[in-house]
C-alpha atoms as a PDB file:
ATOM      1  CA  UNK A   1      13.642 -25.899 -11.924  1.00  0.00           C
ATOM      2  CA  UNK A   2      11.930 -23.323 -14.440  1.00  0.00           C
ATOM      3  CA  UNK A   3      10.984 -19.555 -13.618  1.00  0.00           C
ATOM      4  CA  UNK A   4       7.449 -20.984 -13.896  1.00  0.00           C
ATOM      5  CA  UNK A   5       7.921 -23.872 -11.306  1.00  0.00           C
ATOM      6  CA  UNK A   6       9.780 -21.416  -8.962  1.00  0.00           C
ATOM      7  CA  UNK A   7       6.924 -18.523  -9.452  1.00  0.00           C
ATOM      8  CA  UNK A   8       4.109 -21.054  -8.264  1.00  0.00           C
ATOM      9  CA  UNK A   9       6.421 -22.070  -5.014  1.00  0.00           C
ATOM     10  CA  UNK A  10       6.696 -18.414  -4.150  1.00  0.00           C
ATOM     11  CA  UNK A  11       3.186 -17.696  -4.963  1.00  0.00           C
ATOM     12  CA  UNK A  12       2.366 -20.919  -2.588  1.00  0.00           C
ATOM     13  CA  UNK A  13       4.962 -20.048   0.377  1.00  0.00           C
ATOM     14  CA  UNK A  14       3.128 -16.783  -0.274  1.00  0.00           C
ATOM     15  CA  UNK A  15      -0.562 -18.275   0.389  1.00  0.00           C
ATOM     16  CA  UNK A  16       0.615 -20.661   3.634  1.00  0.00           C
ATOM     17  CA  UNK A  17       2.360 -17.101   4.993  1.00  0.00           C
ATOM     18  CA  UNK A  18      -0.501 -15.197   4.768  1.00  0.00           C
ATOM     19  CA  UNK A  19      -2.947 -17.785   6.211  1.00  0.00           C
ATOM     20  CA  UNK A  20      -0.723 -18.567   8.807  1.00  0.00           C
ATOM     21  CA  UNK A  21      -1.476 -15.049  10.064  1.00  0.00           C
ATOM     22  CA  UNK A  22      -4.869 -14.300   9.408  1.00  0.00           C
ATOM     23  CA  UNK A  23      -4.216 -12.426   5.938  1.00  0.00           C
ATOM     24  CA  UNK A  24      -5.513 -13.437   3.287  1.00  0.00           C
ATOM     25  CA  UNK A  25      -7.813 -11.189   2.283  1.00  0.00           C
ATOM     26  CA  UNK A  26      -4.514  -9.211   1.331  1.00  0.00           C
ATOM     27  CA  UNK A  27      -2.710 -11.555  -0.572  1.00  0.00           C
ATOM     28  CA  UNK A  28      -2.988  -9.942  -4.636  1.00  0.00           C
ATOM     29  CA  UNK A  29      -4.370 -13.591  -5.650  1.00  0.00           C
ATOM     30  CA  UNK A  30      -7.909 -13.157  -3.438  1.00  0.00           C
ATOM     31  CA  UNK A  31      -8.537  -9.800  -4.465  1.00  0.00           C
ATOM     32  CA  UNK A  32     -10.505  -8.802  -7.557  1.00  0.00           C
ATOM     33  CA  UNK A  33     -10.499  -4.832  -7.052  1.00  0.00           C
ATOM     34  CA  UNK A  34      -8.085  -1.850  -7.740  1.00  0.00           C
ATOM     35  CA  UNK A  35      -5.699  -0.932  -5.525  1.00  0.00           C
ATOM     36  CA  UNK A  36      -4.371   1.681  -6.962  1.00  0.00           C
ATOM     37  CA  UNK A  37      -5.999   4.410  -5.469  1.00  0.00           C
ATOM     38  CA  UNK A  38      -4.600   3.217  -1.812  1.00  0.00           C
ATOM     39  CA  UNK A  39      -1.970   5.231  -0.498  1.00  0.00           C
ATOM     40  CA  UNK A  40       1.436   2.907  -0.111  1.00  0.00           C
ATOM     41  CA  UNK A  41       1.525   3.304   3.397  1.00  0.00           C
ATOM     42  CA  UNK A  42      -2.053   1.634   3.827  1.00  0.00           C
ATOM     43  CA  UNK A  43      -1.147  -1.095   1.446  1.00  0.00           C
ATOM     44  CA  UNK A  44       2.446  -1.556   3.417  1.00  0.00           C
ATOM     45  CA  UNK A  45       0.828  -2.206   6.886  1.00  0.00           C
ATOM     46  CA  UNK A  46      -1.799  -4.625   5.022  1.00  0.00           C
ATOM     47  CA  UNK A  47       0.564  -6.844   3.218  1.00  0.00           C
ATOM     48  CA  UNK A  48       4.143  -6.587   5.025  1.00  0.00           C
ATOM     49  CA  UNK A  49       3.146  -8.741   7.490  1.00  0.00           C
ATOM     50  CA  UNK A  50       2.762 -11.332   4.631  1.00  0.00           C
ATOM     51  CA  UNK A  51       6.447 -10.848   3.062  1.00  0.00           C
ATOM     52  CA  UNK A  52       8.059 -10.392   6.698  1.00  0.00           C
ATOM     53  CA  UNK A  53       6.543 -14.165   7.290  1.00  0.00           C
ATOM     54  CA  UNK A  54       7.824 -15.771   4.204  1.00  0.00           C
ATOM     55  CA  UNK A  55      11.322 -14.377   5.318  1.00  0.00           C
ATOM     56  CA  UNK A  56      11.058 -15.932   8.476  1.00  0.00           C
ATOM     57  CA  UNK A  57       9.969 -19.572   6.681  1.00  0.00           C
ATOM     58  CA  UNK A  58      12.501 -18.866   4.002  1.00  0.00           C
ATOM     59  CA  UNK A  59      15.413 -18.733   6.549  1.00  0.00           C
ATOM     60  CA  UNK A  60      13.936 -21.763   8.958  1.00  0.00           C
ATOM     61  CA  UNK A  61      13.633 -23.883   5.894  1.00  0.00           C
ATOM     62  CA  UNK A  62      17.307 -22.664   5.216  1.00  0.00           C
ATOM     63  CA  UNK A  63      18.308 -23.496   8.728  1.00  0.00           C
ATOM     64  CA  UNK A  64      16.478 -26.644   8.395  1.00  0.00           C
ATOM     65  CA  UNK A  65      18.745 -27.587   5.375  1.00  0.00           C
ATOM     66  CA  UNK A  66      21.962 -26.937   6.371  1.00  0.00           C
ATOM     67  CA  UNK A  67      21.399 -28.809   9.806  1.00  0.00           C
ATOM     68  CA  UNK A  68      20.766 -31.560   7.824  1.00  0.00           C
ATOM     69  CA  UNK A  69      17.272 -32.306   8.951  1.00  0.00           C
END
C-alpha cells in the first residue's frame, strides 16, 4: 500500500468518525476559512471528539482482526 493509498483511508476513517458523531462541520476537509486565529483549546474541544472516535474504530477493527472475524 502507498503513503497516498494509506492518506485517503485515514482521511476516509476520518470523514465516517466525524459523521458518526455529528461533526463534520469540523473535519479540515469541509472548511474553507482560517483557523488560525482560534485559540488551541477551542479548536481541541471541536475536533478531539473526531480523533478520539477513529481510535476507538481503529482498535475494534483491530479486535475484529485478530478474532478472526
Amino acid at each position: 500500500m502507498t503513503r497516498r493509498e494509506r492518506s485517503e483511508l485515514l482521511k476516509q476513517l476520518k470523514m465516517e468518525a466525524a459523521q458518526e458523531i455529528g461533526r463534520l462541520q469540523y473535519v479540515k476537509e469541509n472548511n474553507d476559512h482560517y483557523l488560525g486565529d482560534v485559540p488551541s483549546r477551542v479548536n481541541g474541544e471541536q475536533g478531539g471528539p473526531i480523533g478520539g472516535r477513529m481510535v476507538q474504530k481503529m482498535i475494534e477493527a483491530e479486535k475484529n482482526r485478530l478474532a478472526g472475524l
